[in-house]
C-alpha atoms as a PDB file:
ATOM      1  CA  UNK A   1       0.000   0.000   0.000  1.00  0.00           C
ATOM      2  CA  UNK A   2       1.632   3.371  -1.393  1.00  0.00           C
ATOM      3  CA  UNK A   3       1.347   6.370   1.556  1.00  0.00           C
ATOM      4  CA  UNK A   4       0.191   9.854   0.198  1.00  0.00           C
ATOM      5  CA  UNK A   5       2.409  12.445   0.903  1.00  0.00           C
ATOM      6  CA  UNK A   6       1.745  15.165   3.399  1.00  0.00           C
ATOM      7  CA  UNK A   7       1.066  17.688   0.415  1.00  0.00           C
ATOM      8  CA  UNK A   8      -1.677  15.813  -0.982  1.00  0.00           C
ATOM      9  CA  UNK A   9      -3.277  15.270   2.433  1.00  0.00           C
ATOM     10  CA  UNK A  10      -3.177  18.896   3.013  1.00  0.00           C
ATOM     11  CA  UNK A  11      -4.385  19.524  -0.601  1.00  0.00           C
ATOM     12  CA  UNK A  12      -7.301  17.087   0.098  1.00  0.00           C
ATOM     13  CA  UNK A  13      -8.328  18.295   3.631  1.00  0.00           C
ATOM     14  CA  UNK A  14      -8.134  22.084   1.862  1.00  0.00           C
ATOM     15  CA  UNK A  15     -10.299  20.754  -0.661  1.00  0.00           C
ATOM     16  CA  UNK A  16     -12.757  19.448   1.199  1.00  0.00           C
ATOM     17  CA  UNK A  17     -13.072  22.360   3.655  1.00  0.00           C
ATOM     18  CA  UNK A  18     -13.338  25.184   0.875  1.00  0.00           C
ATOM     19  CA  UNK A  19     -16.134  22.626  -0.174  1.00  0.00           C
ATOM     20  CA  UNK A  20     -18.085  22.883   3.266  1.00  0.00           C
ATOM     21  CA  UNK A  21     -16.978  26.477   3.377  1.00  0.00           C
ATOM     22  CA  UNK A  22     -18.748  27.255  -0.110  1.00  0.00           C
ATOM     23  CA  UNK A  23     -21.848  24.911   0.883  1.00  0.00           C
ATOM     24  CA  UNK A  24     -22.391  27.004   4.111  1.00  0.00           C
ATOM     25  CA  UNK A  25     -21.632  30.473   2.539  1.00  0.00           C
ATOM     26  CA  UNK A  26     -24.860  29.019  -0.125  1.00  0.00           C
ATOM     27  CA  UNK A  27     -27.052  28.085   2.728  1.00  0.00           C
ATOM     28  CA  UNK A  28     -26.122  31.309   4.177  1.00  0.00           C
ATOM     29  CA  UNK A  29     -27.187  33.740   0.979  1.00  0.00           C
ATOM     30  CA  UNK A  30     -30.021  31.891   0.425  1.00  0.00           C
ATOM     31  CA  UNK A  31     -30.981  33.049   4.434  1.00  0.00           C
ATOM     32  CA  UNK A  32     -30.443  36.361   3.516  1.00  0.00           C
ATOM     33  CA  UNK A  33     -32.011  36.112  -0.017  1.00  0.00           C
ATOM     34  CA  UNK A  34     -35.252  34.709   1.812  1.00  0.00           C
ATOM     35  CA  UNK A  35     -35.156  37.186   4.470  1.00  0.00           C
ATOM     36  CA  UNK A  36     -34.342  40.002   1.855  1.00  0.00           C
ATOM     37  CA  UNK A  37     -37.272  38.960  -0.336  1.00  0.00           C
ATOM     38  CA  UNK A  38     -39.341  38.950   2.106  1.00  0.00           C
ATOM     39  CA  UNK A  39     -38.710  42.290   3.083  1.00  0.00           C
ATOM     40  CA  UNK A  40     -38.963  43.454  -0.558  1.00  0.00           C
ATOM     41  CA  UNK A  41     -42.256  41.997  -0.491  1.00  0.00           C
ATOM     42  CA  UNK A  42     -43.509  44.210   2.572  1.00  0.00           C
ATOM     43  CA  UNK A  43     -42.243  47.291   0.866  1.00  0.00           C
ATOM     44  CA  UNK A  44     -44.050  46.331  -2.226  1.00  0.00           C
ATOM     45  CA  UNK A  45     -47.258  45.845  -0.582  1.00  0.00           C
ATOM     46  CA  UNK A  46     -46.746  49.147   1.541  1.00  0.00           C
ATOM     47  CA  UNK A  47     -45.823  50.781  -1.777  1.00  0.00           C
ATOM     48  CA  UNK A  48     -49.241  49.440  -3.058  1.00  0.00           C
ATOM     49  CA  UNK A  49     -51.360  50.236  -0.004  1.00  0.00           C
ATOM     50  CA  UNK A  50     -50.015  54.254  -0.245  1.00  0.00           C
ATOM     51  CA  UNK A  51     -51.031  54.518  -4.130  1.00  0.00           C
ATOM     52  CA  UNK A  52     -54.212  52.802  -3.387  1.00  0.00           C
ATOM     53  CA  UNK A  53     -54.971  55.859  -0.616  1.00  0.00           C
ATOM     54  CA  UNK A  54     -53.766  58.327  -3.025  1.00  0.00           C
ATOM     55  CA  UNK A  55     -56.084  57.088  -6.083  1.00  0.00           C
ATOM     56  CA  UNK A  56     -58.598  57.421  -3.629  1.00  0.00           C
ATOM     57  CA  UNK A  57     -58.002  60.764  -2.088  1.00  0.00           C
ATOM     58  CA  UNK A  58     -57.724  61.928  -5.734  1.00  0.00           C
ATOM     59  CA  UNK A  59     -60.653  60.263  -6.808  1.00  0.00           C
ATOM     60  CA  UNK A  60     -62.596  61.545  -3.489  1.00  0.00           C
ATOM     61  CA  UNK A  61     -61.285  65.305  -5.009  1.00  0.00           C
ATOM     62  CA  UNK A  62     -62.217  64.903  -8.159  1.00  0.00           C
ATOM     63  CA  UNK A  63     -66.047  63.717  -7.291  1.00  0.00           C
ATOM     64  CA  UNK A  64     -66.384  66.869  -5.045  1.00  0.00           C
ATOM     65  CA  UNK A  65     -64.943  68.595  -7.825  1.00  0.00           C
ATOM     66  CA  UNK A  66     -67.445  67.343 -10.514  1.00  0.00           C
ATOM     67  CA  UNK A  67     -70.702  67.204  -7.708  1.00  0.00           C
ATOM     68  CA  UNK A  68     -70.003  71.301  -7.013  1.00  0.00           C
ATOM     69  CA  UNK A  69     -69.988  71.417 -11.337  1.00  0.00           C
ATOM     70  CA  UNK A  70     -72.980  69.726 -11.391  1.00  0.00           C
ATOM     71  CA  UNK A  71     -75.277  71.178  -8.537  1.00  0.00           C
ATOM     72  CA  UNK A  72     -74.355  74.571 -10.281  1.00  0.00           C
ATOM     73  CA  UNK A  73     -73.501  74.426 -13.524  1.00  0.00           C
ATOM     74  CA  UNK A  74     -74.404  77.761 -14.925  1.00  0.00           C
ATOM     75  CA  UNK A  75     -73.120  79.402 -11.989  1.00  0.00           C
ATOM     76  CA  UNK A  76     -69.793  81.480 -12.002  1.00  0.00           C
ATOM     77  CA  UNK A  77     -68.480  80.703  -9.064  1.00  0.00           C
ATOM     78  CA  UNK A  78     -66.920  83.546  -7.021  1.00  0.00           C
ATOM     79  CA  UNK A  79     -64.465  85.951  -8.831  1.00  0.00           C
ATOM     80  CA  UNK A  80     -61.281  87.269  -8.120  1.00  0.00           C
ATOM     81  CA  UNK A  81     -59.145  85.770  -5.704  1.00  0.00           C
ATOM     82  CA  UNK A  82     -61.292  82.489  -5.615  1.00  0.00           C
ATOM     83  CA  UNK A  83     -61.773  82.469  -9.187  1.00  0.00           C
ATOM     84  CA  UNK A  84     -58.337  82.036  -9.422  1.00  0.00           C
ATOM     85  CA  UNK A  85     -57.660  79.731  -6.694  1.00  0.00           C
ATOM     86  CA  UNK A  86     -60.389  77.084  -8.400  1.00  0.00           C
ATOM     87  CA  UNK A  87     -57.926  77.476 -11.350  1.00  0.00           C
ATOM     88  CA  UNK A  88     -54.969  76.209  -9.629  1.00  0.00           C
ATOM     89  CA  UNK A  89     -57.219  73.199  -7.636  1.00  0.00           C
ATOM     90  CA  UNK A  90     -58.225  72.149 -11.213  1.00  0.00           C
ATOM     91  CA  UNK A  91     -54.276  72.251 -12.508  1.00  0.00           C
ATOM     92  CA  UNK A  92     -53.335  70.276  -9.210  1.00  0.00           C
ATOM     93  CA  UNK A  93     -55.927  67.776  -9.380  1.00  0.00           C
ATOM     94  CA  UNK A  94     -55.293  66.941 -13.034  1.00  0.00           C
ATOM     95  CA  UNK A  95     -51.912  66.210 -12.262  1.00  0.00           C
ATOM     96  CA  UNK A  96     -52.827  64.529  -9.244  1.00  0.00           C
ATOM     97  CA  UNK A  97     -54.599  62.300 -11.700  1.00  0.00           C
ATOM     98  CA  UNK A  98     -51.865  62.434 -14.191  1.00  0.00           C
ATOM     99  CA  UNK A  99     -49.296  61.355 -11.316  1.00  0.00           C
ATOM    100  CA  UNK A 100     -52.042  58.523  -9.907  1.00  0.00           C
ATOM    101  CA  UNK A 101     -51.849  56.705 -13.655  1.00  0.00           C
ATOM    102  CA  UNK A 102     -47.807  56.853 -13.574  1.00  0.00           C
ATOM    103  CA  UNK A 103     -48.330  55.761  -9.965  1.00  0.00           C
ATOM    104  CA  UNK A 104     -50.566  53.009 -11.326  1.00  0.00           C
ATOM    105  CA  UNK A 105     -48.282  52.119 -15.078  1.00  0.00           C
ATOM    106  CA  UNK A 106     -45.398  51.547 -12.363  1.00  0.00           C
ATOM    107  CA  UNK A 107     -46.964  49.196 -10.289  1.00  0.00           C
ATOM    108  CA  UNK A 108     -48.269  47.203 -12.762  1.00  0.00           C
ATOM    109  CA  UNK A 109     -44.801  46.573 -14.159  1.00  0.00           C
ATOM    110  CA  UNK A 110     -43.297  45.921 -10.523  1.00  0.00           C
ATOM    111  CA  UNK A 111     -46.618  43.016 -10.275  1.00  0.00           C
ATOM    112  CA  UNK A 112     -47.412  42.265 -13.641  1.00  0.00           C
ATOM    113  CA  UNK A 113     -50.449  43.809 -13.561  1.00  0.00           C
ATOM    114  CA  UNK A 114     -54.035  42.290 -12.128  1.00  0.00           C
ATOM    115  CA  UNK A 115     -51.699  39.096 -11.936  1.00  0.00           C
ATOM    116  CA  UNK A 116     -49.410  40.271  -8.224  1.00  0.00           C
ATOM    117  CA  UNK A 117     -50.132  37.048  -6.753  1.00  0.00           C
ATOM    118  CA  UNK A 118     -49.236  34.667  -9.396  1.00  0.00           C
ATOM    119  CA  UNK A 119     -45.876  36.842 -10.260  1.00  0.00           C
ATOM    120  CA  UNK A 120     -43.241  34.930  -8.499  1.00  0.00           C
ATOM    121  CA  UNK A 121     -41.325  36.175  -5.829  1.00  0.00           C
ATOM    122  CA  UNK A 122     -38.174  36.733  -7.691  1.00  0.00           C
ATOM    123  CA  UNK A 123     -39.886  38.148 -10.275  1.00  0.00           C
ATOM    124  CA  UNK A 124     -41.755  40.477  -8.010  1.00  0.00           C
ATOM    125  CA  UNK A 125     -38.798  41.613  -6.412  1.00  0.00           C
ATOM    126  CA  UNK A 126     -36.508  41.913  -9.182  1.00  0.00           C
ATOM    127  CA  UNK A 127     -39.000  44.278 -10.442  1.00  0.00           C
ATOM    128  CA  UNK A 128     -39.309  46.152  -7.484  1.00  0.00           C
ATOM    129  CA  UNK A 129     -35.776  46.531  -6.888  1.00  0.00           C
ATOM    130  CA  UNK A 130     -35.395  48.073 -10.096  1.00  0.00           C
ATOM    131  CA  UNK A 131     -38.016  51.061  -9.876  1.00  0.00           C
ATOM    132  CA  UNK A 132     -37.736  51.518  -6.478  1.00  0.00           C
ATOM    133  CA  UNK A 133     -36.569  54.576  -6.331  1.00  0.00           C
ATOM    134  CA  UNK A 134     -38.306  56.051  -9.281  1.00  0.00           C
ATOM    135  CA  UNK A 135     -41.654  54.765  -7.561  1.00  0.00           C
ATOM    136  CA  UNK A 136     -40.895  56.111  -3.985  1.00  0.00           C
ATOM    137  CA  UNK A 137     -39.883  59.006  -5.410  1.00  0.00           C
ATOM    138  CA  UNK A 138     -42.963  59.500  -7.315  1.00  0.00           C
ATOM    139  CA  UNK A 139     -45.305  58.432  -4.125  1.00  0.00           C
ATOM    140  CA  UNK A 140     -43.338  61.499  -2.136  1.00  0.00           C
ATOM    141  CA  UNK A 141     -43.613  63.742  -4.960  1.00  0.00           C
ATOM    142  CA  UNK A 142     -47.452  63.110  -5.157  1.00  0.00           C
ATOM    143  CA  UNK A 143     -48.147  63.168  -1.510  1.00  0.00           C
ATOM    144  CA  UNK A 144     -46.568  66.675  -1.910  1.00  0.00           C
ATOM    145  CA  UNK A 145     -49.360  67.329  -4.497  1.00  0.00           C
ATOM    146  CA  UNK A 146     -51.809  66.422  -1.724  1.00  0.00           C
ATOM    147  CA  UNK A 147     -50.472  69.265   0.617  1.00  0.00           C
ATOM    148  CA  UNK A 148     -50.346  71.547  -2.248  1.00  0.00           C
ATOM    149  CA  UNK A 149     -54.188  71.012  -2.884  1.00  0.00           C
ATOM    150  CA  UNK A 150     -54.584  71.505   0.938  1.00  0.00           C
ATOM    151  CA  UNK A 151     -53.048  74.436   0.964  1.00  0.00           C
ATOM    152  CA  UNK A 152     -55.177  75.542  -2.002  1.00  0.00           C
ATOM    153  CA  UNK A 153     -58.173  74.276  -0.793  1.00  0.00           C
ATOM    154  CA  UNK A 154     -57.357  76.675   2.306  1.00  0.00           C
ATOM    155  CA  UNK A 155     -56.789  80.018   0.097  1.00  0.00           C
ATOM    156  CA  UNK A 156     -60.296  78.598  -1.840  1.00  0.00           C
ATOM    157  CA  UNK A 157     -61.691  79.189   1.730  1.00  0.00           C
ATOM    158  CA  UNK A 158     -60.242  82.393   2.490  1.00  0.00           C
ATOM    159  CA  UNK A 159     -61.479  84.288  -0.549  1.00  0.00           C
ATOM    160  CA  UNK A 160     -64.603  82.939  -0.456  1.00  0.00           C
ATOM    161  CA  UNK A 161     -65.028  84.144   3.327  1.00  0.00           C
ATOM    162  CA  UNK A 162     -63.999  87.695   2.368  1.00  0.00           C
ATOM    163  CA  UNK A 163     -66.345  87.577  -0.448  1.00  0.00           C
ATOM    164  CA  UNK A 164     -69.102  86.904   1.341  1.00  0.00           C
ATOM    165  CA  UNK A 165     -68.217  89.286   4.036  1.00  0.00           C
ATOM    166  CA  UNK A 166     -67.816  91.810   1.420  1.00  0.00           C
ATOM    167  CA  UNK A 167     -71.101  90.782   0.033  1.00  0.00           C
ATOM    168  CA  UNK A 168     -72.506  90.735   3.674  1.00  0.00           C
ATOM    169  CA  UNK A 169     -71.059  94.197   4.333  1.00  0.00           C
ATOM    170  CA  UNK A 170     -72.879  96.029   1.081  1.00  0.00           C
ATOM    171  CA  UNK A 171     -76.492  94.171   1.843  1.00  0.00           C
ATOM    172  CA  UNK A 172     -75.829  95.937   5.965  1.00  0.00           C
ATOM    173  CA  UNK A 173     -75.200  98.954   4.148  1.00  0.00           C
ATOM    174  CA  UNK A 174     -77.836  98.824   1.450  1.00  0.00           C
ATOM    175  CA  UNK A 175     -80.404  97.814   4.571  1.00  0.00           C
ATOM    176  CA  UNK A 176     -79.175 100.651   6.321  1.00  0.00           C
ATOM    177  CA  UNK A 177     -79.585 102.711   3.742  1.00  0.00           C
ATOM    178  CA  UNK A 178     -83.086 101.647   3.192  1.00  0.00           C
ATOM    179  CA  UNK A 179     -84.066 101.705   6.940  1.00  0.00           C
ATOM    180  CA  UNK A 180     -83.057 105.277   6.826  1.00  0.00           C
ATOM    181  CA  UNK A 181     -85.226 106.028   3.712  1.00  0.00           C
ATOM    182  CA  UNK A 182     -88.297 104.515   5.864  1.00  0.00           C
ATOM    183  CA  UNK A 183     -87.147 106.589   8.506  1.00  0.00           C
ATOM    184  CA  UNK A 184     -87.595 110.031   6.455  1.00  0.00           C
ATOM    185  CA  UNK A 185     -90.810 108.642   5.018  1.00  0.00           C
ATOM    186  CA  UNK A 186     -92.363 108.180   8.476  1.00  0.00           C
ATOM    187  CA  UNK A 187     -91.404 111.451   9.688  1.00  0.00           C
END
C-alpha cells in the first residue's frame, strides 16, 4: 500500500473544507435572499397600499370637484381671488390624476399587472428593486401634491369668506340705507 504524501493530504483536507466552506456560505445567501425577499415583499405591498390611498383621495377630489360642477352648472363661481384659486385646484388635481396613472403604469410593471399574486417572488422583487426609487420618489412627490391642494383648498376658503363678508357688508349697508329712507318717510 503506497502512503500519500503530506502535500496531498493537506491539498485534500483544503479541498474538502473550501467545499463545506462554499456549501455554508450558499445556505447562508439563500438566508439572507429569503429574508431580503421577504422584506422586498412588505415594501411592495406598503408601496401598493399608499397609491391605493392616493387614487382614492384623488378620486374623493375629483367627485367633489365634478358634484359642485354639477349642482351649479351655470353658476360662475366667485371671482377674483377664488376664481383664481379654483384654477390652480383644477391644474393640481389633473396632475394629481396624471401622477395617480404613472403611480398606477409603475406598479403594474413591478406586479405584472391584475396578476401580483401569481408573479413569483423573484420576479416580483426583481422588479421592485429596479423602480424603487423612481416609484418612492414618485409616491413622495405626489403626496406633496396632496399638501399643495390643501393648501389651495385653504386660500379657496379664504377668498370665499372675504367675499361673502364683502357681500354681507354692502347688503348691511344697502339695509341701512333703506331703513333710513323709511325713517324720512315716516317722519
Amino acid at each position: 500500500m503506497s502512503q500519500d504524501s503530506a502535500l496531498s493530504i493537506a491539498a485534500s483536507i483544503t479541498g474538502i473544507l473550501t467545499f463545506v466552506g462554499a456549501v455554508m456560505a450558499g445556505f447562508y445567501a439563500r438566508a439572507l435572499s429569503l429574508r431580503n425577499a421577504i422584506d422586498t415583499q412588505a415594501e411592495v405591498s406598503r408601496a401598493l397600499d399608499e397609491m391605493d390611498f392616493l387614487e382614492t383621495e384623488t378620486s374623493m377630489l375629483n367627485n367633489a370637484y365634478l358634484a359642485a360642477q354639477i349642482r351649479q352648472p351655470d353658476r360662475k363661481y366667485g371671482s377674483g381671488d377664488f376664481k383664481y384659486f379654483q384654477a390652480l385646484y383644477k391644474q393640481s388635481l389633473e396632475r394629481m390624476q396624471t401622477m395617480d396613472r404613472g403611480l398606477s403604469e409603475s406598479a403594474a410593471a413591478v406586479t405584472g399587472g391584475n396578476s401580483y399574486h401569481k408573479v413569483s417572488r423573484v420576479k416580483s422583487a426583481a422588479g421592485w428593486m429596479a423602480n424603487r426609487e423612481r416609484i418612492q420618489m414618485a409616491i413622495v412627490e405626489r403626496k406633496a401634491e396632496s399638501h399643495r391642494i390643501f393648501q389651495i383648498q385653504l386660500a379657496m376658503l379664504s377668498a370665499k369668506i372675504d367675499e361673502l363678508s364683502y357681500h354681507q357688508n354692502h347688503h348691511n349697508h344697502n339695509c341701512t340705507v333703506s331703513g333710513e329712507e323709511i325713517d324720512n318717510l315716516h317722519k
